[in-house]
N, C-alpha and C. Protein backbone atom coordinates (compact mmCIF):
# COMPACT_ATOMS: atom_id res chain seq x y z
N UNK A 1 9.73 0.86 -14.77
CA UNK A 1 9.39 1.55 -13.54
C UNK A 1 9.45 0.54 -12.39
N UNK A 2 10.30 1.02 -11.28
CA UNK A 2 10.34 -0.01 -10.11
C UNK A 2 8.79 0.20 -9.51
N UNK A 3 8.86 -0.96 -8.65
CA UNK A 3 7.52 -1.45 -7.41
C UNK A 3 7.24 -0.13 -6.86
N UNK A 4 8.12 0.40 -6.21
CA UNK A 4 8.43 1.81 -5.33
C UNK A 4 7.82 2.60 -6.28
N UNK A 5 7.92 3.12 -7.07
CA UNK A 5 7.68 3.83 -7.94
C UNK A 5 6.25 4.01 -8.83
N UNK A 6 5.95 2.43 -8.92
CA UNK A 6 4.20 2.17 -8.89
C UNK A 6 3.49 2.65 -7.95
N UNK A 7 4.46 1.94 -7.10
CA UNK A 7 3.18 2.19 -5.98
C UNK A 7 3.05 3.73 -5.33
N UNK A 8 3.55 4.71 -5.69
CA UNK A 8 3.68 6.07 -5.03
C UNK A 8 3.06 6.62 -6.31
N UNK A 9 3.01 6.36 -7.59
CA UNK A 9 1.94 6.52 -8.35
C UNK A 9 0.55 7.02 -7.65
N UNK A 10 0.36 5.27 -7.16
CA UNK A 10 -1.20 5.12 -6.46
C UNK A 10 -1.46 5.62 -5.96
N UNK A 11 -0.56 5.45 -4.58
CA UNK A 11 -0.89 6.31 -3.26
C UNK A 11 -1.10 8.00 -3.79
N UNK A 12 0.19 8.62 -4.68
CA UNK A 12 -0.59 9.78 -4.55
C UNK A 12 -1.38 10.52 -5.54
N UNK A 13 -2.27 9.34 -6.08
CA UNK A 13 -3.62 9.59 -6.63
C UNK A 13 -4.74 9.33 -5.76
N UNK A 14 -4.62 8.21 -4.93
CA UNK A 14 -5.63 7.94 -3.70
C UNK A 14 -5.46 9.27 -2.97
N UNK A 15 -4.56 9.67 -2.11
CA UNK A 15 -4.56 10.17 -1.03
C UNK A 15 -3.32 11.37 -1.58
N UNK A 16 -3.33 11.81 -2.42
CA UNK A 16 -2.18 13.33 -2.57
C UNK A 16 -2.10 14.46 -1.34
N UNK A 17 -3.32 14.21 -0.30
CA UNK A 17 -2.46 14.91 0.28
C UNK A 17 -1.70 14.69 2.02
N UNK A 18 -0.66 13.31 1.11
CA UNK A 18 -0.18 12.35 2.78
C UNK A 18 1.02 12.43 1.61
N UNK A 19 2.00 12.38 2.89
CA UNK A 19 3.00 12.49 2.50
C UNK A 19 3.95 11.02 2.33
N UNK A 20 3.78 10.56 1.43
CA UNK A 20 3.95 8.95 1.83
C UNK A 20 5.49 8.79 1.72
N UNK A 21 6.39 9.56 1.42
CA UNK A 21 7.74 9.12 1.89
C UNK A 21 7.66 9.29 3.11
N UNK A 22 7.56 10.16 3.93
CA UNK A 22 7.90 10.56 5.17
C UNK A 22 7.06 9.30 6.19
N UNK A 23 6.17 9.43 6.04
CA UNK A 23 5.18 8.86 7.08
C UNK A 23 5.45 7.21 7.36
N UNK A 24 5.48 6.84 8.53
CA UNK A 24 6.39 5.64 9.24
C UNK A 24 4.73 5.02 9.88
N UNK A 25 3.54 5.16 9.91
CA UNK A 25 2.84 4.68 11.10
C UNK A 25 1.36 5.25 10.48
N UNK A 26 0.77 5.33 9.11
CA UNK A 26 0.20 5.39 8.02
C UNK A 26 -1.02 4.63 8.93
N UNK A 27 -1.10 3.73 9.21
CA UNK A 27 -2.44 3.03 9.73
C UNK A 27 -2.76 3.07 11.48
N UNK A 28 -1.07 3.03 11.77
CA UNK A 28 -1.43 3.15 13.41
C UNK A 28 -1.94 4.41 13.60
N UNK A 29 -1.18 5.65 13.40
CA UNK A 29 -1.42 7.16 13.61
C UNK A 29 -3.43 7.34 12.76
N UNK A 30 -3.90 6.27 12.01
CA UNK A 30 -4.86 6.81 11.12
C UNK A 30 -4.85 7.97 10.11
N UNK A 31 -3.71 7.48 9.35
CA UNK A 31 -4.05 9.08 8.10
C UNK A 31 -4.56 8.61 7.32
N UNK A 32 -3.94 6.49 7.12
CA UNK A 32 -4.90 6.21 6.08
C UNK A 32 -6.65 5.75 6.99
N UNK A 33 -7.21 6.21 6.00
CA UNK A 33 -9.20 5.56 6.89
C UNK A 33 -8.76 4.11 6.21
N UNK A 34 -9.91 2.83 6.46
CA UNK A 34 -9.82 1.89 6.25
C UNK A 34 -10.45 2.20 4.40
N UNK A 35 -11.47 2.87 3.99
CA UNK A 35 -11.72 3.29 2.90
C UNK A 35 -10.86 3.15 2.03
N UNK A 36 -9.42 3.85 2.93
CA UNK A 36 -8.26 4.14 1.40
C UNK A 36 -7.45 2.79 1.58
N UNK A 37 -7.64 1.72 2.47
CA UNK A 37 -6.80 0.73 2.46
C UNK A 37 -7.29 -0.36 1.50
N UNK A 38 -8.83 0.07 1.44
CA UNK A 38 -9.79 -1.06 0.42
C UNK A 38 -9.72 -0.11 -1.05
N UNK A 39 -9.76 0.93 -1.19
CA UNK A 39 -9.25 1.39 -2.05
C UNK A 39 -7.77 1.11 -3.12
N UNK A 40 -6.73 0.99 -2.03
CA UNK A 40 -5.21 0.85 -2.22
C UNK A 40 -5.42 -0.38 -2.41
N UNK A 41 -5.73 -1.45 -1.99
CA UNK A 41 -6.07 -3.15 -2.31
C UNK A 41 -6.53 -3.52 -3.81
N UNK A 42 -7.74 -2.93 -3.84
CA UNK A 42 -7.83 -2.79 -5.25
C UNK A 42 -6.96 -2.24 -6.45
N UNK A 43 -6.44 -1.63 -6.03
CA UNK A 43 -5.22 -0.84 -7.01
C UNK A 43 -4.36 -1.65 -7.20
N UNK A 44 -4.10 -2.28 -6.16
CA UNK A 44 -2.70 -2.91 -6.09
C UNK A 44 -2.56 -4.55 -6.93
N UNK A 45 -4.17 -4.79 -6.40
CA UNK A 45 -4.24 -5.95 -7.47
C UNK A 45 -4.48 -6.09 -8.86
N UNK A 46 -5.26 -4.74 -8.95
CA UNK A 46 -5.31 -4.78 -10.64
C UNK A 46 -3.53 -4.28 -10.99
N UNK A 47 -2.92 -3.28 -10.64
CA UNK A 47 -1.42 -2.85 -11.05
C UNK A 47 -0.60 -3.90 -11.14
N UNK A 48 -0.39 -4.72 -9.72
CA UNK A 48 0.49 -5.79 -9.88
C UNK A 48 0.00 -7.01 -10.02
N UNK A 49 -1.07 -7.20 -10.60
CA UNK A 49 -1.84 -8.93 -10.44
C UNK A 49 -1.01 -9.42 -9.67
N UNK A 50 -1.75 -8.86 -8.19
CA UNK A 50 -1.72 -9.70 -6.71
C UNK A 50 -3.21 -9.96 -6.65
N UNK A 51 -3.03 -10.66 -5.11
CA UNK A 51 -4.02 -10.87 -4.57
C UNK A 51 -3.84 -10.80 -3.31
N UNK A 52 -4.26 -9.40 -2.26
CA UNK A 52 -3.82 -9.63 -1.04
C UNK A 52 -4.92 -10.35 -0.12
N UNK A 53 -4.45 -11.12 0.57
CA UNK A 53 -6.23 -12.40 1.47
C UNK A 53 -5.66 -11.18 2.82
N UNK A 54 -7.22 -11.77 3.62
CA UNK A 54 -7.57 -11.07 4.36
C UNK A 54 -5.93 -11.27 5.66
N UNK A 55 -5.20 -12.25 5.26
CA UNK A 55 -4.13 -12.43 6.48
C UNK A 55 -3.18 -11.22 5.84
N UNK A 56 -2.93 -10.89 4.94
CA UNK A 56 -1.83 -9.97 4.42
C UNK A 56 -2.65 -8.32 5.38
N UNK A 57 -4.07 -8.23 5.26
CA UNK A 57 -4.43 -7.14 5.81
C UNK A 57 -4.25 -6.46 7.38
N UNK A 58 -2.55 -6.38 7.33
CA UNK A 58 -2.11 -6.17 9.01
C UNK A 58 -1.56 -4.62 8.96
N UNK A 59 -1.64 -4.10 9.98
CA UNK A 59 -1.24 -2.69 9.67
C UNK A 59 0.60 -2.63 9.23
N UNK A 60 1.06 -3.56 10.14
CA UNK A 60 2.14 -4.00 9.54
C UNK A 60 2.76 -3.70 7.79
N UNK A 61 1.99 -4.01 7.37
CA UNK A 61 2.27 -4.09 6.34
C UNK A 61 1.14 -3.18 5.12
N UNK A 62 1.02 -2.33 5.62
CA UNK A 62 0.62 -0.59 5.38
C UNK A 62 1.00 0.37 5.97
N UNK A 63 1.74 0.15 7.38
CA UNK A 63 2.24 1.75 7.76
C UNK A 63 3.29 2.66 7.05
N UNK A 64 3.88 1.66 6.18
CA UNK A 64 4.35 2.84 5.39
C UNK A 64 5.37 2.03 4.03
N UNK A 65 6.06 2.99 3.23
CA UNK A 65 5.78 2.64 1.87
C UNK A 65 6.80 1.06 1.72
N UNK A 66 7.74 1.37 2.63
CA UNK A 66 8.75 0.30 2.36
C UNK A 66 8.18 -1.46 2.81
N UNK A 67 7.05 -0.83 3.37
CA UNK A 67 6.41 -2.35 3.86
C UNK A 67 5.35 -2.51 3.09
N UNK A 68 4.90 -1.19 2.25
CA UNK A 68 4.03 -1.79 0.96
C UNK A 68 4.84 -2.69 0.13
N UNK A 69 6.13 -1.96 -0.31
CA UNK A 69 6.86 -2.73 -1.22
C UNK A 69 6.86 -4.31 -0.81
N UNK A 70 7.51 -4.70 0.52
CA UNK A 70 7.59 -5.88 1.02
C UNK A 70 6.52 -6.87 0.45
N UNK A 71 5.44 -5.92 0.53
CA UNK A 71 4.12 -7.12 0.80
C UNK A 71 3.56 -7.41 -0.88
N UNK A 72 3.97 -6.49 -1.87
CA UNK A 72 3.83 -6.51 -3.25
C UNK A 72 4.63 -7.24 -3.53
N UNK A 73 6.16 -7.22 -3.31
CA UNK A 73 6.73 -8.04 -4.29
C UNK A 73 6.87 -9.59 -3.73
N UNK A 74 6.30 -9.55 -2.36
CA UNK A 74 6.09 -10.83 -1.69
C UNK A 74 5.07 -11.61 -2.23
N UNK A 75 4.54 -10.79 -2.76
CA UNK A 75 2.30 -11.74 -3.09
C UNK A 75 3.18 -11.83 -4.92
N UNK A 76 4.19 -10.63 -5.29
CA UNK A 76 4.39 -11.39 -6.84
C UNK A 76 4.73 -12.63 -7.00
N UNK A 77 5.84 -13.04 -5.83
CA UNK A 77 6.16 -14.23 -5.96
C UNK A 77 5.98 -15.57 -6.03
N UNK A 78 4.60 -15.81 -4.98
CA UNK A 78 3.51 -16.27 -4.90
C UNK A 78 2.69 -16.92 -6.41
């Protein structure tokens, strides 16, 4: 199973009802609350043993799915 594919798992068990292909601006617009971002953090580190630090926590890199991917397979490398 690709990254993409994990991670839309998550998201739509957290939040099923956001449309996470579509949506471009996930943190600016507020669909995600900060709740589901500490939520999604946790997920993400137990799924992909990451570890995101508080500098990875930019909206940047939650508004939407292709910049989740970025920031997952960036912290795998790590």
């Amino acid at each position: 199973m690709s990254t993409r594919e994990q991670l839309m798992e998550i998201l739509e068990e957290l939040r099923p009802d956001i449309d996470f292909e579509n949506e471009q601006a996930l943190i600016d617009d507020h669909i995600m609350e900060s709740f589901d971002v500490v939520a999604l953090v946790s997920s993400l580190a137990d799924e992909f043993d990451i570890t995101v630090r508080p500098k990875d926590l930019l909206p940047k890199n939650f508004n939407n799915v292709d910049a989740m991917v970025e920031l997952i397979e960036r912290l795998m490398e790590e």
